[in-house]
PDB file of N, CA and C in Angstrom:
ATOM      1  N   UNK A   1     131.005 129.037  92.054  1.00  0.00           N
ATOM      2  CA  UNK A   1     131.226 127.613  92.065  1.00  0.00           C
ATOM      3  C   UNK A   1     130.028 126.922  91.411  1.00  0.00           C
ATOM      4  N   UNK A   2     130.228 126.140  90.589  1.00  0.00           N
ATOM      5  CA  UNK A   2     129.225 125.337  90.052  1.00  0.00           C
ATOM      6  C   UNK A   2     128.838 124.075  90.516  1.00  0.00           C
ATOM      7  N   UNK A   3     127.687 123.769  90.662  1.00  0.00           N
ATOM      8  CA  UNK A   3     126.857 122.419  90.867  1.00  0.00           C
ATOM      9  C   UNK A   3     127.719 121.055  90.242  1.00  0.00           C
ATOM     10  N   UNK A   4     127.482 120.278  90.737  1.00  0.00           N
ATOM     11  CA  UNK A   4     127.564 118.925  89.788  1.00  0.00           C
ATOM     12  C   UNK A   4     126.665 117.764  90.411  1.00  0.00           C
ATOM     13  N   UNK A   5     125.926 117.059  89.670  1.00  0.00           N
ATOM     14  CA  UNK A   5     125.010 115.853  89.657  1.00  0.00           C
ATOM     15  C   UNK A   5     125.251 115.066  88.812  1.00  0.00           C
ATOM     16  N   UNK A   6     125.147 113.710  89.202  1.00  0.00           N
ATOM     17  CA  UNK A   6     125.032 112.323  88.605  1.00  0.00           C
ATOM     18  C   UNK A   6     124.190 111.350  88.879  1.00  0.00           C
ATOM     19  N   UNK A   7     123.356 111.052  88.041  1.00  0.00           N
ATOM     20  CA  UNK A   7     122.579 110.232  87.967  1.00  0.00           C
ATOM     21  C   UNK A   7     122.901 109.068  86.922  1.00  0.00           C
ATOM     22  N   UNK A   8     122.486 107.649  87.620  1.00  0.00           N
ATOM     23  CA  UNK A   8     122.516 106.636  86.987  1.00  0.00           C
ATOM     24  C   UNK A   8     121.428 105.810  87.666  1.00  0.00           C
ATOM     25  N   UNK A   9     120.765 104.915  86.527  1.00  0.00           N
ATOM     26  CA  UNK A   9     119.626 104.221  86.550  1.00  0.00           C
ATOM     27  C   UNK A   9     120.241 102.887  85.711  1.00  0.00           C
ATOM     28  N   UNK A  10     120.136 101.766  86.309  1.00  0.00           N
ATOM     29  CA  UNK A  10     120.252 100.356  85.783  1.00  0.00           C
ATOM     30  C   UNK A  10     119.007  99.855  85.983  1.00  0.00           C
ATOM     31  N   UNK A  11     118.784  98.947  84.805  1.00  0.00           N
ATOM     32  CA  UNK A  11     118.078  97.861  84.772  1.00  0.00           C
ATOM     33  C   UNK A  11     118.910  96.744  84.710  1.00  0.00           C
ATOM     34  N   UNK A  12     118.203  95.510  85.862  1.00  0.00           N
ATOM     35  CA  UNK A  12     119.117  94.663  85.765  1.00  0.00           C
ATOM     36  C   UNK A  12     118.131  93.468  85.328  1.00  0.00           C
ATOM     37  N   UNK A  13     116.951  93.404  85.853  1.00  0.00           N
ATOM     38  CA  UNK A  13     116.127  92.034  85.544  1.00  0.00           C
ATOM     39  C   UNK A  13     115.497  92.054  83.843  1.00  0.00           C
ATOM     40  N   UNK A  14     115.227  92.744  83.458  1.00  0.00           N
ATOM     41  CA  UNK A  14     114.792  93.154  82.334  1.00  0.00           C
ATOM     42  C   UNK A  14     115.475  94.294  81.683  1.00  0.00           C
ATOM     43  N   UNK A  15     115.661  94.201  79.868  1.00  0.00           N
ATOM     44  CA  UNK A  15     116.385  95.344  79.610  1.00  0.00           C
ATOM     45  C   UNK A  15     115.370  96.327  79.203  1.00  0.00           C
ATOM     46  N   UNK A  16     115.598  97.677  79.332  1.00  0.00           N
ATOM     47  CA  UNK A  16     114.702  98.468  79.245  1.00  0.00           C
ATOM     48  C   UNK A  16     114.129  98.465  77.221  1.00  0.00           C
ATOM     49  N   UNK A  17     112.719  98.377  77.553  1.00  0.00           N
ATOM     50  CA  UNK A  17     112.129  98.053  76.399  1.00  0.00           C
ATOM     51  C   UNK A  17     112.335  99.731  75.098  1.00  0.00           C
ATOM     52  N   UNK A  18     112.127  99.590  74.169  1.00  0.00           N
ATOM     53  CA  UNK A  18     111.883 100.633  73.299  1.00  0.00           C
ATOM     54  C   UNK A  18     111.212 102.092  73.834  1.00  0.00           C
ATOM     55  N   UNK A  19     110.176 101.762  74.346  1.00  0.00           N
ATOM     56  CA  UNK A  19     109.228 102.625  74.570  1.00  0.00           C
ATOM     57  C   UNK A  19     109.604 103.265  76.055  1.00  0.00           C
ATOM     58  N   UNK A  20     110.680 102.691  77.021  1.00  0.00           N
ATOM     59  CA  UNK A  20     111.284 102.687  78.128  1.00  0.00           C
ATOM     60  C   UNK A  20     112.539 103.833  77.567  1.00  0.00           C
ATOM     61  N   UNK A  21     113.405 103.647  76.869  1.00  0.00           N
ATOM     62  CA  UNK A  21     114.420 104.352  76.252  1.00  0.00           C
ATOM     63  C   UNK A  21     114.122 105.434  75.587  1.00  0.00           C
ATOM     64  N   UNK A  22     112.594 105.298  74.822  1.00  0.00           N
ATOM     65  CA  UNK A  22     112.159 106.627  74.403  1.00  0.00           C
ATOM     66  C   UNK A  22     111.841 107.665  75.350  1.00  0.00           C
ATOM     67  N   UNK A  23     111.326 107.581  76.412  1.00  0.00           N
ATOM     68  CA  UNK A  23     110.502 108.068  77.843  1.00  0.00           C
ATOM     69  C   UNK A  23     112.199 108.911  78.334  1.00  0.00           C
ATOM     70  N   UNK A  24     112.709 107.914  78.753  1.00  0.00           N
ATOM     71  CA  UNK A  24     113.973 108.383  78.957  1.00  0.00           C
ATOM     72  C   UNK A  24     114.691 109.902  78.719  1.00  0.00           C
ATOM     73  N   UNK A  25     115.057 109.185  76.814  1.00  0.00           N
ATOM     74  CA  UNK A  25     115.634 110.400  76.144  1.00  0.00           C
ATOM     75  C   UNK A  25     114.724 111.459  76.041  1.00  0.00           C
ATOM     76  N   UNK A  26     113.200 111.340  76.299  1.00  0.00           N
ATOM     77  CA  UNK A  26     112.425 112.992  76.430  1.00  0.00           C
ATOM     78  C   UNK A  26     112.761 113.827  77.722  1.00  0.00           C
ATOM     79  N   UNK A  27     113.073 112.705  78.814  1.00  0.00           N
ATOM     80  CA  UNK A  27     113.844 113.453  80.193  1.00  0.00           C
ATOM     81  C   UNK A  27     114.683 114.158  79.522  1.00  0.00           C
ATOM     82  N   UNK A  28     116.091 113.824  78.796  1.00  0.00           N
ATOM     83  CA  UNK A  28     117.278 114.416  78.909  1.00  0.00           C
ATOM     84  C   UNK A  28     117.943 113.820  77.509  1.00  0.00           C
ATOM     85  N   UNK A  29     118.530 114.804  76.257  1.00  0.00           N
ATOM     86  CA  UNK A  29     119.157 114.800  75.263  1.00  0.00           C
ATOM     87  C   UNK A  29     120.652 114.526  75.050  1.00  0.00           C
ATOM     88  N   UNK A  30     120.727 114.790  76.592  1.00  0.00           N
ATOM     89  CA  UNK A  30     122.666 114.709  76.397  1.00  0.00           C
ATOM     90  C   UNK A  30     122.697 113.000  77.150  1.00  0.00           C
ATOM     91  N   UNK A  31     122.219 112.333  77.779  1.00  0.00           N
ATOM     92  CA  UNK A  31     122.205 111.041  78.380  1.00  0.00           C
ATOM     93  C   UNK A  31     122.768 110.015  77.836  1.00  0.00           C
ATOM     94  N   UNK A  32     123.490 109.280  78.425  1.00  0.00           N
ATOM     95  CA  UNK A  32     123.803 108.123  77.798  1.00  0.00           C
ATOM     96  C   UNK A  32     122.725 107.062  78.128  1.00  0.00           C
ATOM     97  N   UNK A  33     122.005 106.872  77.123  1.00  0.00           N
ATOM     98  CA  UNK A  33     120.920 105.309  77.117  1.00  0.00           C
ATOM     99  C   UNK A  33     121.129 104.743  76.703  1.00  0.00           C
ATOM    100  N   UNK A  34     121.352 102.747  77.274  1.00  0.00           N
ATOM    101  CA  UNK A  34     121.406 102.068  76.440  1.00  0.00           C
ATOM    102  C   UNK A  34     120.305 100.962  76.774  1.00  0.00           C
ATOM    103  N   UNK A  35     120.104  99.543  76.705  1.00  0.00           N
ATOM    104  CA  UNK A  35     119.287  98.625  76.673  1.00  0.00           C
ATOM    105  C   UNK A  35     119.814  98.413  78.177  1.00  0.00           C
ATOM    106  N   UNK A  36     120.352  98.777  78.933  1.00  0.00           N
ATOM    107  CA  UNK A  36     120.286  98.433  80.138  1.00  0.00           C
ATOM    108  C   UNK A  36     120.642  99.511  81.189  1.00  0.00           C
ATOM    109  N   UNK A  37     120.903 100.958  80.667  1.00  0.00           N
ATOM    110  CA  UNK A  37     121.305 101.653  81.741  1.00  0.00           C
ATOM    111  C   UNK A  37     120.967 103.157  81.148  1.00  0.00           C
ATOM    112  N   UNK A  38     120.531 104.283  82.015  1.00  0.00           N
ATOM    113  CA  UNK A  38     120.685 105.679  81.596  1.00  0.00           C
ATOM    114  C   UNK A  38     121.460 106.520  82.971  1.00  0.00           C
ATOM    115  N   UNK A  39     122.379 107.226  82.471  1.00  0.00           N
ATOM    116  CA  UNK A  39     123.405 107.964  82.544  1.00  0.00           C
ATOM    117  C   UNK A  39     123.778 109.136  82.640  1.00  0.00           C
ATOM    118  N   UNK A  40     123.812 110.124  83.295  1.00  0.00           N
ATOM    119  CA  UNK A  40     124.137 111.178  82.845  1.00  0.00           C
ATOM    120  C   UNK A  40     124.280 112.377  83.859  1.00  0.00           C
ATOM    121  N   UNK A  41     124.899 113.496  83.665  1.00  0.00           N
ATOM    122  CA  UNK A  41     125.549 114.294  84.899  1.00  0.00           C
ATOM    123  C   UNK A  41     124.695 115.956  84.076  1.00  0.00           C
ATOM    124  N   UNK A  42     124.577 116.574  85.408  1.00  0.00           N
ATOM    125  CA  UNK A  42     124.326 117.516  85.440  1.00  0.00           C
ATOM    126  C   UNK A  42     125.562 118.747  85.927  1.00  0.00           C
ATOM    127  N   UNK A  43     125.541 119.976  85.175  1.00  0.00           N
ATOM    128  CA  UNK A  43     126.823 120.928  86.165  1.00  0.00           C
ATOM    129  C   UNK A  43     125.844 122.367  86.533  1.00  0.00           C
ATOM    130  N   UNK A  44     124.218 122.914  85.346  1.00  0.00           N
ATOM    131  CA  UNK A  44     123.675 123.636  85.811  1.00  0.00           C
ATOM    132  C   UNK A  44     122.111 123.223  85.650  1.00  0.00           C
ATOM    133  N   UNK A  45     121.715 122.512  85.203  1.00  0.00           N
ATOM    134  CA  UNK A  45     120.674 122.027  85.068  1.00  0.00           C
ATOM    135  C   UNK A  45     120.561 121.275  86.478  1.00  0.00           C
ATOM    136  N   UNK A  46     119.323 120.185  85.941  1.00  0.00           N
ATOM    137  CA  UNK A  46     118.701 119.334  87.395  1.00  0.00           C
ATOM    138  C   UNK A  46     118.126 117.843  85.965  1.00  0.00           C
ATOM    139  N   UNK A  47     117.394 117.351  87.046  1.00  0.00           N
ATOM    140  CA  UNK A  47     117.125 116.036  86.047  1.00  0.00           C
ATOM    141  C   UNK A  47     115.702 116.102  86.403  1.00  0.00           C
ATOM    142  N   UNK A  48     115.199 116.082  85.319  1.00  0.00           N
ATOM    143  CA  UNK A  48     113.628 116.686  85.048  1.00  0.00           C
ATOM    144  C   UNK A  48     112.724 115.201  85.555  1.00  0.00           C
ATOM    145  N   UNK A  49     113.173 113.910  85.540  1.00  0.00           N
ATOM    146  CA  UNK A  49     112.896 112.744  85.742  1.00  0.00           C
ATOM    147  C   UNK A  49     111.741 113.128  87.345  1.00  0.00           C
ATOM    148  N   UNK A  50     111.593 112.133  87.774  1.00  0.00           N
ATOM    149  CA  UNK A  50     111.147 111.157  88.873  1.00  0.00           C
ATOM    150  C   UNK A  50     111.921 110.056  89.595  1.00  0.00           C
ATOM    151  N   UNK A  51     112.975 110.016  90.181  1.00  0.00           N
ATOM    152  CA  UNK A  51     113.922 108.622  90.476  1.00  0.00           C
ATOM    153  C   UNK A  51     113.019 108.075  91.037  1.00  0.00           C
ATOM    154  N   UNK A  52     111.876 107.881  91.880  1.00  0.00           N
ATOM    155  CA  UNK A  52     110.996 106.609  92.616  1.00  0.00           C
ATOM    156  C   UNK A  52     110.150 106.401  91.416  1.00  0.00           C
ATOM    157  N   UNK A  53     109.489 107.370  90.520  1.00  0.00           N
ATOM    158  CA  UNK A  53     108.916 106.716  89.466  1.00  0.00           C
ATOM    159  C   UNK A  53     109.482 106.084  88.342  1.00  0.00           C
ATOM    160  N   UNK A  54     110.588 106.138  88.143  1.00  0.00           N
ATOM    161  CA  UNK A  54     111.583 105.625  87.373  1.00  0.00           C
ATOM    162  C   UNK A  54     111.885 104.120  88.220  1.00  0.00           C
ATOM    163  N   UNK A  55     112.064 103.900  89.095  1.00  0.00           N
ATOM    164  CA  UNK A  55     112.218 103.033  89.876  1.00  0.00           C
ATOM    165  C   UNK A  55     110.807 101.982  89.644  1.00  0.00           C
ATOM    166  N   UNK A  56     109.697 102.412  90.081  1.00  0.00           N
ATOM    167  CA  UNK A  56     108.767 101.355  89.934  1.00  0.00           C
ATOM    168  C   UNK A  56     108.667 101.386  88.948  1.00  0.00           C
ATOM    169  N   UNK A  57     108.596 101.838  87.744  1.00  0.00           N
ATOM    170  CA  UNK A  57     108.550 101.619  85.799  1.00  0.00           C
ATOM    171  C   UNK A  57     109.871 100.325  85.485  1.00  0.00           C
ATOM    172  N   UNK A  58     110.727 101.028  85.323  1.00  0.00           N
ATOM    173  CA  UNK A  58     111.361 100.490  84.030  1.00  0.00           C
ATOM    174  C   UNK A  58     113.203  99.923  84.963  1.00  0.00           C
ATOM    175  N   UNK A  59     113.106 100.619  86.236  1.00  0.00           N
ATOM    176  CA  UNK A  59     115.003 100.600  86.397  1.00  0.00           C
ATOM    177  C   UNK A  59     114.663  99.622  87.868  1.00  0.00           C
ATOM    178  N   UNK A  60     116.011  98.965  87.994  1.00  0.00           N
ATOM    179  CA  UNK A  60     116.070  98.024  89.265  1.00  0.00           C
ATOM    180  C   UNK A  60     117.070  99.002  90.250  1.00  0.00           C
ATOM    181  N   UNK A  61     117.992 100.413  89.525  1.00  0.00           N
ATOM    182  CA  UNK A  61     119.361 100.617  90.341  1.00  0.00           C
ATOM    183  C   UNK A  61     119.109 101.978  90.685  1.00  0.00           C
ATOM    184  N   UNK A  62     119.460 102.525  91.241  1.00  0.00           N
ATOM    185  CA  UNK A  62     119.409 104.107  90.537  1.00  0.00           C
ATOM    186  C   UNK A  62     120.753 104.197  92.007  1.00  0.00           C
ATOM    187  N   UNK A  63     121.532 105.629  91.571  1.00  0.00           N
ATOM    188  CA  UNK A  63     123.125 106.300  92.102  1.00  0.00           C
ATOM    189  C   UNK A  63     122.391 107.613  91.317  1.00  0.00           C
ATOM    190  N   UNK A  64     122.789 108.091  93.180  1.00  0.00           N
ATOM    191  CA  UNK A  64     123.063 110.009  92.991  1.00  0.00           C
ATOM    192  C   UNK A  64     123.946 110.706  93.609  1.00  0.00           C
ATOM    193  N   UNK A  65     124.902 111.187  93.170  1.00  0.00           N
ATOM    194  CA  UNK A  65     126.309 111.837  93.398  1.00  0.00           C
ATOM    195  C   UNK A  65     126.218 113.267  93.300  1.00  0.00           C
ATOM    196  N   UNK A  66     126.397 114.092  94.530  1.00  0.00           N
ATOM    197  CA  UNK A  66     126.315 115.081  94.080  1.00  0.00           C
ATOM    198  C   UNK A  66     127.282 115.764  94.770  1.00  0.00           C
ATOM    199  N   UNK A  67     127.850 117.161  94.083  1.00  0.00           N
ATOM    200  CA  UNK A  67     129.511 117.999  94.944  1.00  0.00           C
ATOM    201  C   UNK A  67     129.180 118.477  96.323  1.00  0.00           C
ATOM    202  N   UNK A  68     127.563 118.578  96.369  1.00  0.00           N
ATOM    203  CA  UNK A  68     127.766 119.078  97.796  1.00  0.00           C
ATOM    204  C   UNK A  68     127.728 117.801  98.830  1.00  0.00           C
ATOM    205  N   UNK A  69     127.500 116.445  98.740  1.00  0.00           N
ATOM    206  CA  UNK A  69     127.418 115.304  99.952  1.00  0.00           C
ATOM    207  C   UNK A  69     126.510 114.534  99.539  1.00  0.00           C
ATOM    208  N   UNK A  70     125.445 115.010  98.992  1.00  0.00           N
ATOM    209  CA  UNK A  70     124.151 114.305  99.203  1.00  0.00           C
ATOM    210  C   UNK A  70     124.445 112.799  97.940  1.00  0.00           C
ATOM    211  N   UNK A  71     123.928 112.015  98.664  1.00  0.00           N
ATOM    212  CA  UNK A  71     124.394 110.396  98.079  1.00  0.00           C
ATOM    213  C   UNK A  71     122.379 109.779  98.246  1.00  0.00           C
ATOM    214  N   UNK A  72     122.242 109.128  97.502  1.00  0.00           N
ATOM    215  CA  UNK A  72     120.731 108.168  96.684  1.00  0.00           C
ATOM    216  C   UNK A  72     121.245 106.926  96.712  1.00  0.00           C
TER     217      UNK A  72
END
């Protein structure tokens, strides 16, 4: 049986700057980033990030979904 994870990060007060979106896409290549949100699911990997340091930087939201229960 395989894993599954989802992660999502919004910015809502500010849109995430250039240098915010670059930081980002060095986390993770397959992600959806845009000027206000990053995106993206895991099935064997993990998310190389920080969600509380991501949180005080650059995002106001963050959602974590995962197949076994665990909810962020």
């Amino acid at each position: 049986m395989s894993e599954y994870q989802y992660f999502e990060f919004q910015a809502i007060d500010l849109p995430l700057s250039a240098a915010d979106r670059e930081a980002l896409r060095a986390l993770s290549t397959r992600a959806r980033i845009t000027a206000t949100s990053f995106t993206n699911h895991y099935e064997w990997g993990d998310f190389k990030g920080d969600p509380t340091r991501l949180m005080e930087t650059c995002c106001d939201l963050h959602l974590y979904l995962a197949n076994w229960g665990s909810r962020q």
